[in-house]
Each structure stands twice: as C-alpha cells, then as structure tokens.
PDB file of N, CA and C in Angstrom:
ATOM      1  N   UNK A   1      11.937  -6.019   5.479  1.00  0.00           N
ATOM      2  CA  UNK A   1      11.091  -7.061   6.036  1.00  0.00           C
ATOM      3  C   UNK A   1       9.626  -6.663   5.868  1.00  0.00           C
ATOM      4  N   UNK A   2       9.002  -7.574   5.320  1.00  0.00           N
ATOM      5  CA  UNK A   2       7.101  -7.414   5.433  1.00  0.00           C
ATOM      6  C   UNK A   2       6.625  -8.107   6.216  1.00  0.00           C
ATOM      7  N   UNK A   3       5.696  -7.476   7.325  1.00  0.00           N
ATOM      8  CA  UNK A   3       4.940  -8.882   8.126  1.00  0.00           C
ATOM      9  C   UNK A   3       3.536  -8.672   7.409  1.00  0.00           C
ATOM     10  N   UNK A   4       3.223 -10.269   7.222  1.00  0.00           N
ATOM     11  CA  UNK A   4       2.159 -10.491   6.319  1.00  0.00           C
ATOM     12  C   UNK A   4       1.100 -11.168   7.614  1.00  0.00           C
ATOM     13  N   UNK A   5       0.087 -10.244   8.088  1.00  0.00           N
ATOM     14  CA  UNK A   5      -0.984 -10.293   9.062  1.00  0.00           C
ATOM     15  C   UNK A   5      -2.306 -10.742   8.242  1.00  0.00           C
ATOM     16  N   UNK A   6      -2.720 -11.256   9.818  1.00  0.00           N
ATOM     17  CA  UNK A   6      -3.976 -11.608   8.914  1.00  0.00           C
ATOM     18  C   UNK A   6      -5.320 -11.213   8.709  1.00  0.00           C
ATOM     19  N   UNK A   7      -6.137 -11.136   7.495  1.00  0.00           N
ATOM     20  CA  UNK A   7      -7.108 -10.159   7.241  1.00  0.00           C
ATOM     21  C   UNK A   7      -8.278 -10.397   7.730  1.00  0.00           C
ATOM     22  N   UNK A   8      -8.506 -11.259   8.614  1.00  0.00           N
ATOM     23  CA  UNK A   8      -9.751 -11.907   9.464  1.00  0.00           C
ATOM     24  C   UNK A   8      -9.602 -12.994  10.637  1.00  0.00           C
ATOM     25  N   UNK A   9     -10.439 -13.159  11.245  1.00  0.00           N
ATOM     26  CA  UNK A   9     -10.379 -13.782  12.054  1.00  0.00           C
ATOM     27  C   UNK A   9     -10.691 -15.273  11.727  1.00  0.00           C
ATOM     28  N   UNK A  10      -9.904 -16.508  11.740  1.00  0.00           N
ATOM     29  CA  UNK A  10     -10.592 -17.828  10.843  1.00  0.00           C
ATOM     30  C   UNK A  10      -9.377 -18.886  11.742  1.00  0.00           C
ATOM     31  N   UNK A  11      -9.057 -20.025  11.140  1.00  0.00           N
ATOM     32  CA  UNK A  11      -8.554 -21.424  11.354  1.00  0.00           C
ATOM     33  C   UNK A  11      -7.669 -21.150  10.405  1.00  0.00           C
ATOM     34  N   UNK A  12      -5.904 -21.495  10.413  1.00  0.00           N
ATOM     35  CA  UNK A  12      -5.326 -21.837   9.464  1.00  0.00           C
ATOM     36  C   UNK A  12      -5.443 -22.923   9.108  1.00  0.00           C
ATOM     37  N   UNK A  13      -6.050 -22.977   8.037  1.00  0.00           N
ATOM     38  CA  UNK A  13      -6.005 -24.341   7.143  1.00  0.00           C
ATOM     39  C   UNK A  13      -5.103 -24.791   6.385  1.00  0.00           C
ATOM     40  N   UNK A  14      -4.262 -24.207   6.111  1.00  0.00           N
ATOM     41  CA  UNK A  14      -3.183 -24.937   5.307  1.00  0.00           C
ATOM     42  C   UNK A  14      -1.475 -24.120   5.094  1.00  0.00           C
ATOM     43  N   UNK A  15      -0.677 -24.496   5.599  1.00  0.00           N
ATOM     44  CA  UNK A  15       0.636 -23.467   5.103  1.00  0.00           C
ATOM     45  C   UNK A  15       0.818 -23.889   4.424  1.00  0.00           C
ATOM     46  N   UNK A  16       1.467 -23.003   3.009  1.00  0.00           N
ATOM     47  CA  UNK A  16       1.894 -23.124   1.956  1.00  0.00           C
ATOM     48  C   UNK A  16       3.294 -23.063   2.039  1.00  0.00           C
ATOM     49  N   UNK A  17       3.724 -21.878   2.331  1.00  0.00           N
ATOM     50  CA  UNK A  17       4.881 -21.795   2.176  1.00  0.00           C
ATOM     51  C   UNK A  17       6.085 -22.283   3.568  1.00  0.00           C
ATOM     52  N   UNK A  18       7.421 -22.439   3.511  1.00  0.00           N
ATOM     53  CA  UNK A  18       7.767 -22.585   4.480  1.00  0.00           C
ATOM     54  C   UNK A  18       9.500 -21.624   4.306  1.00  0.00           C
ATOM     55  N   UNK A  19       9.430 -22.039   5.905  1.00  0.00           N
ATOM     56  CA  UNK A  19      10.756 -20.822   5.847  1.00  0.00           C
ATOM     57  C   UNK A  19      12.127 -21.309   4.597  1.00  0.00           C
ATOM     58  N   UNK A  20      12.570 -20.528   4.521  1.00  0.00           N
ATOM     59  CA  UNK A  20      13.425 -20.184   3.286  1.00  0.00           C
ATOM     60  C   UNK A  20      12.671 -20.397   2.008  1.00  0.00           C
ATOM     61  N   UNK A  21      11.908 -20.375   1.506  1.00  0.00           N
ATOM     62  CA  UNK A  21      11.477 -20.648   0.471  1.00  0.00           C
ATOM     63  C   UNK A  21      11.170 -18.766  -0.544  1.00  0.00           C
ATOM     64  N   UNK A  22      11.548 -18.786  -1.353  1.00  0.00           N
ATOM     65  CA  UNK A  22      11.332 -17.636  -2.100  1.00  0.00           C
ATOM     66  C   UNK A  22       9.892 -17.845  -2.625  1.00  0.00           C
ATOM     67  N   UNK A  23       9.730 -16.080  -2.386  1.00  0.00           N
ATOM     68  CA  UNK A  23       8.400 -16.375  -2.786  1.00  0.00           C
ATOM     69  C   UNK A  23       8.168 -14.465  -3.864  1.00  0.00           C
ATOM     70  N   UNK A  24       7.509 -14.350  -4.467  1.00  0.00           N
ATOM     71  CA  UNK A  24       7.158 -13.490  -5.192  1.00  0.00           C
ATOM     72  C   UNK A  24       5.832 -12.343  -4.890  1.00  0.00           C
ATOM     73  N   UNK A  25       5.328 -11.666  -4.972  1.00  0.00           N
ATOM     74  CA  UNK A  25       4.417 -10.777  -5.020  1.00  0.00           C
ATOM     75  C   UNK A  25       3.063 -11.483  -5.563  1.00  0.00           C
ATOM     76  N   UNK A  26       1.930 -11.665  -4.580  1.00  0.00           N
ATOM     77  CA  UNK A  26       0.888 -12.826  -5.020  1.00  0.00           C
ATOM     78  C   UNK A  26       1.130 -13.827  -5.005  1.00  0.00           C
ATOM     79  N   UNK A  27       2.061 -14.729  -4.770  1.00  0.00           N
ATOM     80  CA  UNK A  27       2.105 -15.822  -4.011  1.00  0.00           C
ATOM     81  C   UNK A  27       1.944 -16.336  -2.756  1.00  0.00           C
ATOM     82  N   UNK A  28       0.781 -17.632  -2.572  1.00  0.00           N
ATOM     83  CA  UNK A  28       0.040 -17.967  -1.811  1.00  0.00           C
ATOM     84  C   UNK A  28       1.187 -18.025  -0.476  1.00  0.00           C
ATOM     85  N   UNK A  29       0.687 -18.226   0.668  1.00  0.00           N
ATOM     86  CA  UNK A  29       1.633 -18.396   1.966  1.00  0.00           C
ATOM     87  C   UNK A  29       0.923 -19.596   2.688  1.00  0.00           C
ATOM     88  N   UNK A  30      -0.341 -19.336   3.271  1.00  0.00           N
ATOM     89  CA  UNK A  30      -0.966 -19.188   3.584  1.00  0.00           C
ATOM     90  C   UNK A  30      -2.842 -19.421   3.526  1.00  0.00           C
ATOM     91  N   UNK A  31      -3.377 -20.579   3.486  1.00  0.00           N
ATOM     92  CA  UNK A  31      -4.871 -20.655   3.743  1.00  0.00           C
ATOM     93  C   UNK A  31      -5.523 -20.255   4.295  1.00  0.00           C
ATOM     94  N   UNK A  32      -6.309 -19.305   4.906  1.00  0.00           N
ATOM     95  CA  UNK A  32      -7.359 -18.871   6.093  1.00  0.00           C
ATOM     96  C   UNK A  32      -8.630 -19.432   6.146  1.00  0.00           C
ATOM     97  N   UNK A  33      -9.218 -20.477   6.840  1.00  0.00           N
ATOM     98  CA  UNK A  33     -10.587 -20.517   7.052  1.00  0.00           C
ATOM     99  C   UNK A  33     -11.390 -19.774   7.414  1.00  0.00           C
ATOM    100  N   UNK A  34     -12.193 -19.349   7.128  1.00  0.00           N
ATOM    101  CA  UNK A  34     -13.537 -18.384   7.679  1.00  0.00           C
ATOM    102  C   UNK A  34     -14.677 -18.720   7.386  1.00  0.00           C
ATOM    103  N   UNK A  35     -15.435 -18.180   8.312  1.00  0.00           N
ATOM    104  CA  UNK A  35     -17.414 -18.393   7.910  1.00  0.00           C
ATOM    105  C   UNK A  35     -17.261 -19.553   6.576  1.00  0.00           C
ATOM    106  N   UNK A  36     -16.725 -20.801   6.787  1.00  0.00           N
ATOM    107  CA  UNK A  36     -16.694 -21.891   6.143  1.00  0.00           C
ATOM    108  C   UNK A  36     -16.102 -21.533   4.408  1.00  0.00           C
ATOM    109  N   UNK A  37     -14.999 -20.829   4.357  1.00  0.00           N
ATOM    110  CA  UNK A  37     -14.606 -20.114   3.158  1.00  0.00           C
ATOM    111  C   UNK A  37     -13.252 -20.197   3.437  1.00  0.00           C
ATOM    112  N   UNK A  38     -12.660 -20.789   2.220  1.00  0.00           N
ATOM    113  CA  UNK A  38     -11.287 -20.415   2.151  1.00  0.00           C
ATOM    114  C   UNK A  38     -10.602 -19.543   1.418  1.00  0.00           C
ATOM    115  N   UNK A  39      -9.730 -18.634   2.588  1.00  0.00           N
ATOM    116  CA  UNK A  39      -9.204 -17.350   1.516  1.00  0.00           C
ATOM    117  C   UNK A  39      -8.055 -17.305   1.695  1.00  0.00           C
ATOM    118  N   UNK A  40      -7.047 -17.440   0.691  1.00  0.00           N
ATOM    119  CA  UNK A  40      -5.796 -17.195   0.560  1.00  0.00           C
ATOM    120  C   UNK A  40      -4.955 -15.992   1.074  1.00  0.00           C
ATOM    121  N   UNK A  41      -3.713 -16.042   1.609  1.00  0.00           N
ATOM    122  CA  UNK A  41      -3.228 -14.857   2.027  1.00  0.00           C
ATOM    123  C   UNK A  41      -2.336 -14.914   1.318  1.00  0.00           C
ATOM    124  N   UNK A  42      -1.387 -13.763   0.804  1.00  0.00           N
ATOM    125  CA  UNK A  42      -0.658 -13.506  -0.468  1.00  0.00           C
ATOM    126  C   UNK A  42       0.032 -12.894   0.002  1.00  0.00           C
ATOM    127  N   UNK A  43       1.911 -12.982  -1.015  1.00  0.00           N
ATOM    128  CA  UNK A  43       2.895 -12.579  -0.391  1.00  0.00           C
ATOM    129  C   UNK A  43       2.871 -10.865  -0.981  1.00  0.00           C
ATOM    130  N   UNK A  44       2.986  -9.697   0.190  1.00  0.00           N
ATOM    131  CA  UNK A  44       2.779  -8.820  -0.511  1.00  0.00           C
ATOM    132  C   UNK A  44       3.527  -7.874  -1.906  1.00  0.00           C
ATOM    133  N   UNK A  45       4.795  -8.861  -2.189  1.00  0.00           N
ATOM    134  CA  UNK A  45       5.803  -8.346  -2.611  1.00  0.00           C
ATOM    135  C   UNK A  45       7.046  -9.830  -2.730  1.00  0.00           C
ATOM    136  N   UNK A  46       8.017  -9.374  -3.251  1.00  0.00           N
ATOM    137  CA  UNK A  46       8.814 -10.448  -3.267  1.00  0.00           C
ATOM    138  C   UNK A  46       9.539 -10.788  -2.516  1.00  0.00           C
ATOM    139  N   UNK A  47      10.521 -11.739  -2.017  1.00  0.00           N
ATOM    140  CA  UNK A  47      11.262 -11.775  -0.843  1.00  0.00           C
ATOM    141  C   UNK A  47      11.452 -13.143  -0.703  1.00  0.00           C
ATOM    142  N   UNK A  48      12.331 -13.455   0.539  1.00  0.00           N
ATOM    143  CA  UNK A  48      12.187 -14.900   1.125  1.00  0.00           C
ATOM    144  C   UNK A  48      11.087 -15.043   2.512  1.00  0.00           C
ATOM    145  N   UNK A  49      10.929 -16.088   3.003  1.00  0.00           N
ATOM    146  CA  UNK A  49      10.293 -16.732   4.099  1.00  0.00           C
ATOM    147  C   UNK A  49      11.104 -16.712   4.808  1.00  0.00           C
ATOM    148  N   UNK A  50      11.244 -15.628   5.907  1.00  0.00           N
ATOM    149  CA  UNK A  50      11.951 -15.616   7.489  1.00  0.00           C
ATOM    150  C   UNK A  50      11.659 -16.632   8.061  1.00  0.00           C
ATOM    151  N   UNK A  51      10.444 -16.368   8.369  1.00  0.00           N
ATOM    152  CA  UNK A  51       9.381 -16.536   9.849  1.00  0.00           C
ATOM    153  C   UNK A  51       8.204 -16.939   9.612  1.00  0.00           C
ATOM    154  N   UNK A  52       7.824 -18.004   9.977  1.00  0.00           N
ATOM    155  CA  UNK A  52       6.196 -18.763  10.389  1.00  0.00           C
ATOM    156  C   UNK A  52       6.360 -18.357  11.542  1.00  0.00           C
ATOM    157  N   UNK A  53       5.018 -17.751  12.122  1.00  0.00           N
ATOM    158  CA  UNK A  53       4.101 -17.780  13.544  1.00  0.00           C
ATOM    159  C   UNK A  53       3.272 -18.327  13.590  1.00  0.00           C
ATOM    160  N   UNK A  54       2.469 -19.106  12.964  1.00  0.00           N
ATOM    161  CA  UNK A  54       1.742 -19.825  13.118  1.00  0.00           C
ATOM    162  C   UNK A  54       1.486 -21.310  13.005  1.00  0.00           C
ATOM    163  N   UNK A  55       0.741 -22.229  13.302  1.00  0.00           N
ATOM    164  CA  UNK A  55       0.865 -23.527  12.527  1.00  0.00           C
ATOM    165  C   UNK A  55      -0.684 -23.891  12.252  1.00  0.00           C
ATOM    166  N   UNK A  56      -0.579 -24.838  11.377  1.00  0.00           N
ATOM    167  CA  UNK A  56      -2.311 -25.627  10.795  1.00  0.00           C
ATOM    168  C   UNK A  56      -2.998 -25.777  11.616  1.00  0.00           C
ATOM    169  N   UNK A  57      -4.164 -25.461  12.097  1.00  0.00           N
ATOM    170  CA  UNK A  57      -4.708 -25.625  12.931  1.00  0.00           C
ATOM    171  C   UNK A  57      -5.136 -24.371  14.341  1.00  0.00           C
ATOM    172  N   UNK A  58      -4.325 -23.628  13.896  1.00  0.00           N
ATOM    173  CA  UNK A  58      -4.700 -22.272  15.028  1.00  0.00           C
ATOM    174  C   UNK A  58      -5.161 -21.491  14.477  1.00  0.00           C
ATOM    175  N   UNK A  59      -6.140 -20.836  15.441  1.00  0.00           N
ATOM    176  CA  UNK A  59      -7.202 -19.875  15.351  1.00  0.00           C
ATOM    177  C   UNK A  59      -6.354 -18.593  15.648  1.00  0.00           C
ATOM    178  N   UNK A  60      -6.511 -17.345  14.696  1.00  0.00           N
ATOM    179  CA  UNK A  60      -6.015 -16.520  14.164  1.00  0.00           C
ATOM    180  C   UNK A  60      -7.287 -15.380  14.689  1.00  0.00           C
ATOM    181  N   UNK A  61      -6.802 -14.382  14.885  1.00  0.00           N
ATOM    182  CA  UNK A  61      -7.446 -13.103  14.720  1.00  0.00           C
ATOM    183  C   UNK A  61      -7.454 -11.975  13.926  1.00  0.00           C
ATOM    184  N   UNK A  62      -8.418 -11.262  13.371  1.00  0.00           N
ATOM    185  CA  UNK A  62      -7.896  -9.987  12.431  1.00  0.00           C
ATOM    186  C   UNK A  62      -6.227  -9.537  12.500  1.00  0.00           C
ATOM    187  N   UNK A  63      -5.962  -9.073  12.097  1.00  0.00           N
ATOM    188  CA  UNK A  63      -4.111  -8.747  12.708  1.00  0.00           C
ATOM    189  C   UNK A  63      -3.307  -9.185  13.287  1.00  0.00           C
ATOM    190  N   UNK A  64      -3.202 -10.276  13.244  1.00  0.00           N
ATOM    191  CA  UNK A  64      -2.692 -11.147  14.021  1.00  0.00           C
ATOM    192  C   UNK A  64      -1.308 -11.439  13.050  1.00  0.00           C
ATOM    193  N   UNK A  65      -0.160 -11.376  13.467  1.00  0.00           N
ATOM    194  CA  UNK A  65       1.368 -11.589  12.342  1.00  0.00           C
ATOM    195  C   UNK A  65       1.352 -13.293  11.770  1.00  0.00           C
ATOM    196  N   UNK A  66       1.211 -13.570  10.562  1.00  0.00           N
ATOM    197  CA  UNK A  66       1.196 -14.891  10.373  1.00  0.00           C
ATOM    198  C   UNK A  66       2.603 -15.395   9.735  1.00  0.00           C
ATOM    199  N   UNK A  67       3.190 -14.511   8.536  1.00  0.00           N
ATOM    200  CA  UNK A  67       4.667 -14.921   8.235  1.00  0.00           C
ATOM    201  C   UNK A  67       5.378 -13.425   8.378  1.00  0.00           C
ATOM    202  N   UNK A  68       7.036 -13.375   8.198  1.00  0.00           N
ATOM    203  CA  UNK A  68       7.439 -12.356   8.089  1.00  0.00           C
ATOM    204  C   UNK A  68       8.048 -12.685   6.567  1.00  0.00           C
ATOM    205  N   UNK A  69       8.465 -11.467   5.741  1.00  0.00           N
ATOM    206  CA  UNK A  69       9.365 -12.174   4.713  1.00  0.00           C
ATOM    207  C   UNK A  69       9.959 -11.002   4.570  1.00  0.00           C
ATOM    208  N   UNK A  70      11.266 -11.728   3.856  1.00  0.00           N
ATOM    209  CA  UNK A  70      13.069 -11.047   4.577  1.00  0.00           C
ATOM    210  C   UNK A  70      13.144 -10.429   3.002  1.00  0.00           C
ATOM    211  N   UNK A  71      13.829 -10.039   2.545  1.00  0.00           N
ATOM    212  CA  UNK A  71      14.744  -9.473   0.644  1.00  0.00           C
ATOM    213  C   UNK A  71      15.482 -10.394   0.587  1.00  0.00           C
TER     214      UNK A  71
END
C-alpha cells in the first residue's frame, strides 16, 4: 500500500482518479490548488485506487493523506 499525501497546503481542485481505477507510476490522481497554481499530485508507483480521503473542494494541509493505492 502507498499513501499518496499531500505536498502543500491548497484546495482540491479536481479528482482525477477514482477508487478502483488502475493507475501507473506518474499518473495524475489528484489537482492541488495553491497560491492560485495548479499542481498535480502523482501516483508514486503503480497500483490500484483503494481509498479517496478527500473530496473537490476541501482544504488540505501539507501531509495531509489524500489517496491510498493498493498492488
């Protein structure tokens, strides 16, 4: 299992991915808003989509767990 946290503090702007969905190493999950910038969060490795913790619209903190993803 990887939990894919998040690298700043911002607004989720957009989920990409959703649970069960396979996803690969650098593939998007994930939008982060910040200081009016959007930065992608990336899957760190390959796997499936466990777990969303979050949804569009919530404010996120540095480290904060946003997906988990399973093998």
């Amino acid at each position: 299992m990887a939990e894919v946290k998040s690298p700043m503090a911002g607004t989720i702007f957009e989920l990409i991915a959703a649970v069960g969905d396979a996803v690969e190493e650098g593939d998007e999950l994930v939008i982060l808003e910040s200081m009016k910038m959007e930065i992608p969060v990336e899957a760190p490795g390959d796997g499936t989509v466990a777990e969303i913790h979050i949804a569009q619209g919530d404010q996120v903190q540095e480290g904060d767990l946003l997906v988990t993803i399973g093998d």
